[in-house]
C-alpha atoms as a PDB file:
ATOM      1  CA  UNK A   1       0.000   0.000   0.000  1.00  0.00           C
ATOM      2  CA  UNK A   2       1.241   3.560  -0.821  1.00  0.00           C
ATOM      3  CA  UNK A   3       1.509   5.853   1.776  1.00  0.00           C
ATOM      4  CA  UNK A   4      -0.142   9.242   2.395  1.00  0.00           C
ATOM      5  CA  UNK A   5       2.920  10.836   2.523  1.00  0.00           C
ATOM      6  CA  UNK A   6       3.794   9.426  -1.782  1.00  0.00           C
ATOM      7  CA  UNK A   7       1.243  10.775  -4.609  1.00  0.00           C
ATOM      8  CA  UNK A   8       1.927   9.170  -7.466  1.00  0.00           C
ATOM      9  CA  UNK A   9       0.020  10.649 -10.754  1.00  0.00           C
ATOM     10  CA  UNK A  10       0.357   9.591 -14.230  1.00  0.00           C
ATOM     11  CA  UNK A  11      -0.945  11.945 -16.734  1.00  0.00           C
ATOM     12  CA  UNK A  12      -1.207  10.872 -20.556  1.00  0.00           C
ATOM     13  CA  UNK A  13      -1.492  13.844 -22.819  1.00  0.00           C
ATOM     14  CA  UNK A  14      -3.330  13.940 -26.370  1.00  0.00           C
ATOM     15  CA  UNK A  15      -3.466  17.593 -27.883  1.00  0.00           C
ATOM     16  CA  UNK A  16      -6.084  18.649 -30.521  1.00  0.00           C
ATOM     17  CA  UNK A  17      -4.272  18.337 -34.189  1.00  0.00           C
ATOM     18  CA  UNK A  18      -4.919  21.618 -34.601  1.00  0.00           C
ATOM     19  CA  UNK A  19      -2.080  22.273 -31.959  1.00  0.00           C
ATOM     20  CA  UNK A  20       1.769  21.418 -31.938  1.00  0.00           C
ATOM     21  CA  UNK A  21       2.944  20.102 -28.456  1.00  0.00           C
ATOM     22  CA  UNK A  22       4.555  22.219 -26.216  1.00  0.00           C
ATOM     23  CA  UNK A  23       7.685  20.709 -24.071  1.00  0.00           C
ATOM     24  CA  UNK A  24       7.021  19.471 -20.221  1.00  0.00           C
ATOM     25  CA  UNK A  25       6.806  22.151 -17.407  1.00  0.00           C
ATOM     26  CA  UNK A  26       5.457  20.806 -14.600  1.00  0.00           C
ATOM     27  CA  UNK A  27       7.168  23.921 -12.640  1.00  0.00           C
ATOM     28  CA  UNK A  28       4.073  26.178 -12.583  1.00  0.00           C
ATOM     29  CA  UNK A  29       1.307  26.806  -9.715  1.00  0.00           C
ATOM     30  CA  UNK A  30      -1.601  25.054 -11.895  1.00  0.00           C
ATOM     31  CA  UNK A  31       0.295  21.786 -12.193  1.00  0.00           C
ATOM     32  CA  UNK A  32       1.032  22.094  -8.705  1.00  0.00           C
ATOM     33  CA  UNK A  33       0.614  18.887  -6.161  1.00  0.00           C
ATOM     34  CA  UNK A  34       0.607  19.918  -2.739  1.00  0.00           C
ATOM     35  CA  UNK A  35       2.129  17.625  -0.627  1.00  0.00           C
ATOM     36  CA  UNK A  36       5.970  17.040   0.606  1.00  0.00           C
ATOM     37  CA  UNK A  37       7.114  14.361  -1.158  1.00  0.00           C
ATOM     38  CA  UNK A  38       5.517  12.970  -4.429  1.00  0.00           C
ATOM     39  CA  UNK A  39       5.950  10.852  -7.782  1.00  0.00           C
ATOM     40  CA  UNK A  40       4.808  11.958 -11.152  1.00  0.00           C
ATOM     41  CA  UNK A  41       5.123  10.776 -13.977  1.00  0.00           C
ATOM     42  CA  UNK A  42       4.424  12.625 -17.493  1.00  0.00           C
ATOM     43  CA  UNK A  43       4.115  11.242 -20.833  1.00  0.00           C
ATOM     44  CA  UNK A  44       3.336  13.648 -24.380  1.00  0.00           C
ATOM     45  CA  UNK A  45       3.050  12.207 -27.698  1.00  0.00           C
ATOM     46  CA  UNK A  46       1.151  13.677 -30.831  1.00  0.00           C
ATOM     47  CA  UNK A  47       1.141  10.717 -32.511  1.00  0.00           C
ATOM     48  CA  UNK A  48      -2.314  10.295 -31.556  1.00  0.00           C
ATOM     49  CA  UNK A  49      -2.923  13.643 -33.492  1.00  0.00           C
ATOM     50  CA  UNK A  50      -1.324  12.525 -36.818  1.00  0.00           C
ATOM     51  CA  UNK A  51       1.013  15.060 -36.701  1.00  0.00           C
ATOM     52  CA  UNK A  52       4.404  14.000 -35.783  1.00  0.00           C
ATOM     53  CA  UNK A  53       5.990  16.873 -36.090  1.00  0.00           C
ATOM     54  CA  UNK A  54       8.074  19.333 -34.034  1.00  0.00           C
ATOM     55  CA  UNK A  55       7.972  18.471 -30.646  1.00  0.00           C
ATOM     56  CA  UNK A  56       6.850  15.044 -31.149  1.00  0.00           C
ATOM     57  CA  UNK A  57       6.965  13.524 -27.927  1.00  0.00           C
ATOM     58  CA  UNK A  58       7.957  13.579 -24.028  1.00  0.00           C
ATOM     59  CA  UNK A  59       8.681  11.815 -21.446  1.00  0.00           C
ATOM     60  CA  UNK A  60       9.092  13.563 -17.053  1.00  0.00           C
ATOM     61  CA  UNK A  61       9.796  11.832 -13.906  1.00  0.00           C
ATOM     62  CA  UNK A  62      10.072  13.289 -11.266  1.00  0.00           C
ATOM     63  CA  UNK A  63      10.504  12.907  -7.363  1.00  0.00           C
ATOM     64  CA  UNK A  64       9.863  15.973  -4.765  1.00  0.00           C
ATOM     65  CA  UNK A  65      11.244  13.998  -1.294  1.00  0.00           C
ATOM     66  CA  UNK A  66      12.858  16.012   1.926  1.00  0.00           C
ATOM     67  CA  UNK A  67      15.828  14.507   1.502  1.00  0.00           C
ATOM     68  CA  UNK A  68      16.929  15.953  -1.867  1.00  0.00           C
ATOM     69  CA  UNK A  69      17.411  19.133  -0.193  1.00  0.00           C
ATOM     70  CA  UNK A  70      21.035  17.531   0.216  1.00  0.00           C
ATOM     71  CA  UNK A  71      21.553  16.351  -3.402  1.00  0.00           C
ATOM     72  CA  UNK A  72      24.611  18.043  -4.064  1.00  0.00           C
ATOM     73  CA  UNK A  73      23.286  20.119  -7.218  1.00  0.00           C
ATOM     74  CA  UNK A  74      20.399  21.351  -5.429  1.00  0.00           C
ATOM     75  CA  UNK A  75      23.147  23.881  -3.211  1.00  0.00           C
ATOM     76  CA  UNK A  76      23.250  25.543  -6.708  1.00  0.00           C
ATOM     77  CA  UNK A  77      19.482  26.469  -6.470  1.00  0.00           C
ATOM     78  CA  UNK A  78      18.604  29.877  -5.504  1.00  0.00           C
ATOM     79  CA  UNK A  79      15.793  30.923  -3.489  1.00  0.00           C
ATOM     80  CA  UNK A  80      13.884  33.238  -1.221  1.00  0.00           C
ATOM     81  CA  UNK A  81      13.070  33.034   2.162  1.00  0.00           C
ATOM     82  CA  UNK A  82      10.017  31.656   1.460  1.00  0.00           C
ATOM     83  CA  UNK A  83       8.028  29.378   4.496  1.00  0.00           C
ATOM     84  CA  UNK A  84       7.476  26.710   2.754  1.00  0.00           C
ATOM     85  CA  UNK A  85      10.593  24.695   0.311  1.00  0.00           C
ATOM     86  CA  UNK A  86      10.172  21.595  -1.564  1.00  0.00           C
ATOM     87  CA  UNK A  87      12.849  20.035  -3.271  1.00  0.00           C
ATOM     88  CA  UNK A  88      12.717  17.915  -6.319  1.00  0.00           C
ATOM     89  CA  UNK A  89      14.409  15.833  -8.898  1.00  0.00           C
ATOM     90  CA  UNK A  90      13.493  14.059 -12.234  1.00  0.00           C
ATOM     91  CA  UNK A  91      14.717  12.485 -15.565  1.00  0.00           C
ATOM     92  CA  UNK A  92      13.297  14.265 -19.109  1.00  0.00           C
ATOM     93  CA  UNK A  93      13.388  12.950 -22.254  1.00  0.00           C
ATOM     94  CA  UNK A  94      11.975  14.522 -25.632  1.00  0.00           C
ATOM     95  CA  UNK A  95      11.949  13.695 -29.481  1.00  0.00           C
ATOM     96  CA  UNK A  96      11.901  16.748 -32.156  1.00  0.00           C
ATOM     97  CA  UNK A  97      11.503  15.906 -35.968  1.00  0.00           C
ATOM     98  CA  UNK A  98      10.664  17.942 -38.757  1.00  0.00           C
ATOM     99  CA  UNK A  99       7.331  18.062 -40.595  1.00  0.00           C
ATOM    100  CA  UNK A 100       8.154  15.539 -43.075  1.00  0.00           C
ATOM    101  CA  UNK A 101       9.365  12.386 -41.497  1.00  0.00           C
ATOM    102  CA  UNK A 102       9.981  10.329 -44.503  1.00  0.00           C
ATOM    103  CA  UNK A 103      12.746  13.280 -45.781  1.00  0.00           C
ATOM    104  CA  UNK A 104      15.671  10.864 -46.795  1.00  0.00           C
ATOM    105  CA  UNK A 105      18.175  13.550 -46.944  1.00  0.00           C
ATOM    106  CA  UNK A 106      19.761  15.675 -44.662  1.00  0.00           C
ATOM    107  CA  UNK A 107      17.047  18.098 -43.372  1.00  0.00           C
ATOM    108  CA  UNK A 108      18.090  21.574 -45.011  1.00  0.00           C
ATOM    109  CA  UNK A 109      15.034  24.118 -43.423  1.00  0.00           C
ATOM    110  CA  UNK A 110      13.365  23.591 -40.416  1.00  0.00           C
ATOM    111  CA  UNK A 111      13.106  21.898 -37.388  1.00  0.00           C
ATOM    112  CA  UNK A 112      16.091  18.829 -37.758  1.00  0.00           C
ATOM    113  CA  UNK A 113      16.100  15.326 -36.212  1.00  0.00           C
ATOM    114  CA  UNK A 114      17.117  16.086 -32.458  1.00  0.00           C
ATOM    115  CA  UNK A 115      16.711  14.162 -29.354  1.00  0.00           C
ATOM    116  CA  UNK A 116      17.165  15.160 -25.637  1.00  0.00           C
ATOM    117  CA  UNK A 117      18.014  13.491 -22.427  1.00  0.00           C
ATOM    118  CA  UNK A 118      18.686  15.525 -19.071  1.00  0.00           C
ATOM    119  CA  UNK A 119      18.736  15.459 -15.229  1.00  0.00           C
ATOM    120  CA  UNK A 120      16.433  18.293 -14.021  1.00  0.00           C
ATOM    121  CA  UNK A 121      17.087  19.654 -10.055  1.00  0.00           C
ATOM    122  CA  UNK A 122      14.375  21.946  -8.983  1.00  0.00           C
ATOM    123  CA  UNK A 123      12.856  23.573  -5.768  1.00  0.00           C
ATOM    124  CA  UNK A 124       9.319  25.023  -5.572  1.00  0.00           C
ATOM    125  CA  UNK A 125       8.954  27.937  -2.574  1.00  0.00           C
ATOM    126  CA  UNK A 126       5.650  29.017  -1.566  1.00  0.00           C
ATOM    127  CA  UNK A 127       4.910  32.058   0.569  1.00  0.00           C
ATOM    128  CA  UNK A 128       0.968  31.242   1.839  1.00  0.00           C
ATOM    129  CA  UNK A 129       0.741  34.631   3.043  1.00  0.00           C
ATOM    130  CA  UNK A 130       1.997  36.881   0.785  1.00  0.00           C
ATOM    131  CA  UNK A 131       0.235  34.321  -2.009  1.00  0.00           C
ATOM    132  CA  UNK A 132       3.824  33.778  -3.979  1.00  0.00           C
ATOM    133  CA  UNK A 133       5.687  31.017  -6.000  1.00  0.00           C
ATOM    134  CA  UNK A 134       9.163  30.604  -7.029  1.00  0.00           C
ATOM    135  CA  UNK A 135      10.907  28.049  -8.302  1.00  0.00           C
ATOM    136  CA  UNK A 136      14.458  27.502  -9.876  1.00  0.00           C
ATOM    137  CA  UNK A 137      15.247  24.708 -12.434  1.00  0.00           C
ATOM    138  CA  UNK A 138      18.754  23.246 -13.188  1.00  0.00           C
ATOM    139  CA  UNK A 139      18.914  21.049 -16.367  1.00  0.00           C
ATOM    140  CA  UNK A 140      21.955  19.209 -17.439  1.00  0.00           C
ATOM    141  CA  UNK A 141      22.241  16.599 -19.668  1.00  0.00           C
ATOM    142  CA  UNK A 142      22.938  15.687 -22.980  1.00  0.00           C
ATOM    143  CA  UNK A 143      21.658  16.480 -27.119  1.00  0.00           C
ATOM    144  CA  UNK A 144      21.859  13.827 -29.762  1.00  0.00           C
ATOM    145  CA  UNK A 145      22.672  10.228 -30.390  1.00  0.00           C
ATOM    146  CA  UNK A 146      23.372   9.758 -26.619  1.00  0.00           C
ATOM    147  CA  UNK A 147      19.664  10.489 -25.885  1.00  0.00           C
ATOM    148  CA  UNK A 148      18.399   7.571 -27.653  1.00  0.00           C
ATOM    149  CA  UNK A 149      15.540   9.456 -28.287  1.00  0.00           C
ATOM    150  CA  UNK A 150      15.933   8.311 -32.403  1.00  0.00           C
ATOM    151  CA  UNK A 151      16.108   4.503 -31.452  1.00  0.00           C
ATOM    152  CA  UNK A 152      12.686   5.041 -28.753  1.00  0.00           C
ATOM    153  CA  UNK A 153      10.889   6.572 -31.945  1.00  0.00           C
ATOM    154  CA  UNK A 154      12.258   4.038 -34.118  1.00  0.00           C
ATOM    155  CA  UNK A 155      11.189   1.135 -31.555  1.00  0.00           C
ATOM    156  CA  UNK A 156       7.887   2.660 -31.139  1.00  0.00           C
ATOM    157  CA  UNK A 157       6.824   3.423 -35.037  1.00  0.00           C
ATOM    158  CA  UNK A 158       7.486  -0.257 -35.572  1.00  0.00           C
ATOM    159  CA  UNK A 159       5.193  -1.617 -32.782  1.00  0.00           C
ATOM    160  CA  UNK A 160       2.217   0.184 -34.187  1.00  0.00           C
ATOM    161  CA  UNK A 161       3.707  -0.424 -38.010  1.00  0.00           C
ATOM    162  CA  UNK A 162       4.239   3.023 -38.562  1.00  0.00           C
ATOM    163  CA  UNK A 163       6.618   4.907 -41.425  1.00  0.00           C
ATOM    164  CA  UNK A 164      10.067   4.451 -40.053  1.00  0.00           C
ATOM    165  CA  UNK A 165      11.854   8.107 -40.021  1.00  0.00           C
ATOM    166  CA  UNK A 166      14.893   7.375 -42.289  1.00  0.00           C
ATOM    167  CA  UNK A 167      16.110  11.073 -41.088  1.00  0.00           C
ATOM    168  CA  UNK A 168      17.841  10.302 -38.000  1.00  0.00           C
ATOM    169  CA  UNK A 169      20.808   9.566 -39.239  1.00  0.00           C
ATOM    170  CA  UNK A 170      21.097  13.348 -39.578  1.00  0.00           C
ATOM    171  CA  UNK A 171      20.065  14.153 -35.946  1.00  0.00           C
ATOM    172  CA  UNK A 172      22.081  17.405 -34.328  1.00  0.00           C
ATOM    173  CA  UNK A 173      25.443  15.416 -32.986  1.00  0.00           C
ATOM    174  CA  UNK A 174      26.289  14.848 -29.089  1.00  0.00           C
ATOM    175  CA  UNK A 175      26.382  17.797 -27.176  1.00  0.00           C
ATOM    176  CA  UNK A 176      25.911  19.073 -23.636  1.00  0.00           C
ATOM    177  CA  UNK A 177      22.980  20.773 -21.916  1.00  0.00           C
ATOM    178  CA  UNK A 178      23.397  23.403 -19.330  1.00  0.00           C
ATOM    179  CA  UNK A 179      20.232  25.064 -18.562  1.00  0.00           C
ATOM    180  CA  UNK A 180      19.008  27.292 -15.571  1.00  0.00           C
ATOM    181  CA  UNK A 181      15.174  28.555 -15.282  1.00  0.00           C
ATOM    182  CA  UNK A 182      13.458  30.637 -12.323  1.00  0.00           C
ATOM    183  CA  UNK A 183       9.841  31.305 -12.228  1.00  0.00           C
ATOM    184  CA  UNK A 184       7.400  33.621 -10.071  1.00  0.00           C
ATOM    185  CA  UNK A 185       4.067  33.647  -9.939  1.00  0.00           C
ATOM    186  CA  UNK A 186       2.129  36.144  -7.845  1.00  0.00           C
ATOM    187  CA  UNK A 187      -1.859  36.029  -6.926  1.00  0.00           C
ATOM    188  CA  UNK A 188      -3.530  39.160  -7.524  1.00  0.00           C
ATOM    189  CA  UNK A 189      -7.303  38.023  -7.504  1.00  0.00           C
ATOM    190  CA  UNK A 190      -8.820  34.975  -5.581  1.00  0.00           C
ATOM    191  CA  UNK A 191     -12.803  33.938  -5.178  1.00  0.00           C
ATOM    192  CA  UNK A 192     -12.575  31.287  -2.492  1.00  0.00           C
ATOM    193  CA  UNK A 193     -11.752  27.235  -4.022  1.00  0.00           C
ATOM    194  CA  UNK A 194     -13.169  28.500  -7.473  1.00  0.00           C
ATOM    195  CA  UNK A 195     -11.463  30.906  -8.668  1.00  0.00           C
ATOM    196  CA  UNK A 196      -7.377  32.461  -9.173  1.00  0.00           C
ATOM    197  CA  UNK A 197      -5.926  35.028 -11.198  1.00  0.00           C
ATOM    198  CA  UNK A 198      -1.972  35.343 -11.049  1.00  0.00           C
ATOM    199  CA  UNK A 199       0.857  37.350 -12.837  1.00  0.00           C
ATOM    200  CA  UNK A 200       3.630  34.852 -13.602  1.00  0.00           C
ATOM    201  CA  UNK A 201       7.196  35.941 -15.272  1.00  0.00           C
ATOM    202  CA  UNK A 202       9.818  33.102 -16.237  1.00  0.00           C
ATOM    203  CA  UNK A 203      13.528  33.725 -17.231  1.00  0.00           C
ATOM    204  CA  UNK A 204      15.581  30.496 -18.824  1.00  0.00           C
ATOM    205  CA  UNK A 205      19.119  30.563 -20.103  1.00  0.00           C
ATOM    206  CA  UNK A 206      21.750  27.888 -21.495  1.00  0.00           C
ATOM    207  CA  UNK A 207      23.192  25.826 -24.223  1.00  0.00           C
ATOM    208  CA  UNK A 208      19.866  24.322 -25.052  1.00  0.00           C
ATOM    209  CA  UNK A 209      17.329  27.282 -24.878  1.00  0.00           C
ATOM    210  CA  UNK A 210      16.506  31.211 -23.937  1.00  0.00           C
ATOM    211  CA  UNK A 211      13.439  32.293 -23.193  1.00  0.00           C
ATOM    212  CA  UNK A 212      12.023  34.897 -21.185  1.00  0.00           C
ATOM    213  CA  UNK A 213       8.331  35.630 -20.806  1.00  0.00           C
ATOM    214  CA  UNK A 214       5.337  37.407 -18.662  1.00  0.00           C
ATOM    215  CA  UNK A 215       1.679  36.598 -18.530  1.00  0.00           C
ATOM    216  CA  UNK A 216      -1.690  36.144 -16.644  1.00  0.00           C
ATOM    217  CA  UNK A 217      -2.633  32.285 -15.415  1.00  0.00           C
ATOM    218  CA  UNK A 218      -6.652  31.870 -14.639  1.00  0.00           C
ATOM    219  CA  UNK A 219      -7.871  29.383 -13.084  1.00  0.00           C
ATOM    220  CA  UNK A 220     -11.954  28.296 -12.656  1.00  0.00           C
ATOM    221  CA  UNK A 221     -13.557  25.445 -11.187  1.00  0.00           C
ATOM    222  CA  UNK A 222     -13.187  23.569  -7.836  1.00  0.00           C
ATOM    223  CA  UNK A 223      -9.755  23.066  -6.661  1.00  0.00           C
ATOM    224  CA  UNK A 224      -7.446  23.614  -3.572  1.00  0.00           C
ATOM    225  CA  UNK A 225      -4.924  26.793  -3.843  1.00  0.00           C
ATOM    226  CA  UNK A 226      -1.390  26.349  -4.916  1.00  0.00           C
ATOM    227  CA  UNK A 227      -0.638  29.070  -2.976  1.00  0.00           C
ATOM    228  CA  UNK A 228      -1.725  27.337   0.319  1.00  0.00           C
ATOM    229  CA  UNK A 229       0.581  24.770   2.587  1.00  0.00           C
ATOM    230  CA  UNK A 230      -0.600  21.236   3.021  1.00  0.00           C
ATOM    231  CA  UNK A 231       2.255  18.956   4.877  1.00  0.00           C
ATOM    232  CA  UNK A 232       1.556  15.677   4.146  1.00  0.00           C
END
């Protein structure tokens, strides 16, 4: 029997094929489980869409625990004095391909053949009274062949006797990923367990990506705050 202390959810993702996928980031408020020490797993593919294409599929699992507070890259997390730290840990994979998987030479425009595999360290803060989130993200790990992200699509397109992608050959070579992300999220407008409007902002830099962004998250329906403090 699981204890109370260990969620473990498993979330299978099928986007409308109107919509490319977007890459895992369980790191905001609305994805938020609140409890101390959890397992999720996370699991994207578009295959189901027909599209193939892009970001073409995902894989996240991760484990928040006490105890990874004293993982040694988690001492390279910053963080403010928040009251209430959780610390985390999880393994990503993802598959990219262009639009035309059958190409059978070397992908000239567009998205090429590119697979990822990292190590992601990560710590969520919550201030309950001042309604705030933070969170930092370290990602390191490696792009290409080493990934084996073009033998799990390979694998998988024969199982369902699917068009094998003769493009991987071309796939971006073996390289490392260094990424660091921070996040902050701050509740402006709350109704009760029905209702949340927030401000978020999000800075990422590194050998894989930059982004940097602002926006508004709403949330409707009936659901406990991720801006509250459960211990479990």
């Amino acid at each position: 029997m699981i204890s109370r202390n260990l969620i473990l959810c498993l979330v299978f993702t099928i986007l409308p094929s109107q919509t490319s996928a977007q890459d895992i980031d369980n790191i905001v408020s609305s994805k938020n489980i609140n409890a101390d020490s959890y397992i999720r797993l996370y699991v994207d593919n578009d295959y189901f869409t027909g599209t193939d294409e892009q970001y073409t599929e995902g894989l996240n699992l991760e484990l928040v625990m006490p105890w990874i507070r004293k993982f040694p890259l988690s001492r390279l997390l910053v963080h403010p004095l928040f009251t209430h730290i959780r610390y985390g840990i999880g393994v990503e994979q993802a598959c990219y391909t262009p639009d035309y998987l059958q190409n059978q030479s070397l992908q000239t425009y567009g998205r090429p053949f590119a697979g990822t595999l990292f190590l992601k360290t990560f710590l969520i803060a919550t201030d309950s009274v001042k309604k705030q989130w933070f969170a930092t993200t370290l990602s390191t790990g490696v792009i290409g062949p080493a990934s084996q992200a073009g033998r799990i699509q390979d694998n998988f397109h024969a199982l369902i006797q699917d068009v094998q992608p003769p493009g991987w050959k071309y796939q971006i070579r073996n390289d490392a990923i260094l990424n660091y992300q921070v996040n902050y999220e701050k509740q402006f407008l709350s109704y009760g367990n029905y209702f949340i409007a927030d401000g978020e902002g999000m800075a990422r830099a590194g050998t894989l990506s930059d982004k940097a962004g602002v926006g508004i998250n709403v949330m409707a329906g009936y659901f406990q705050s991720p801006f509250s403090v459960t211990r479990r």
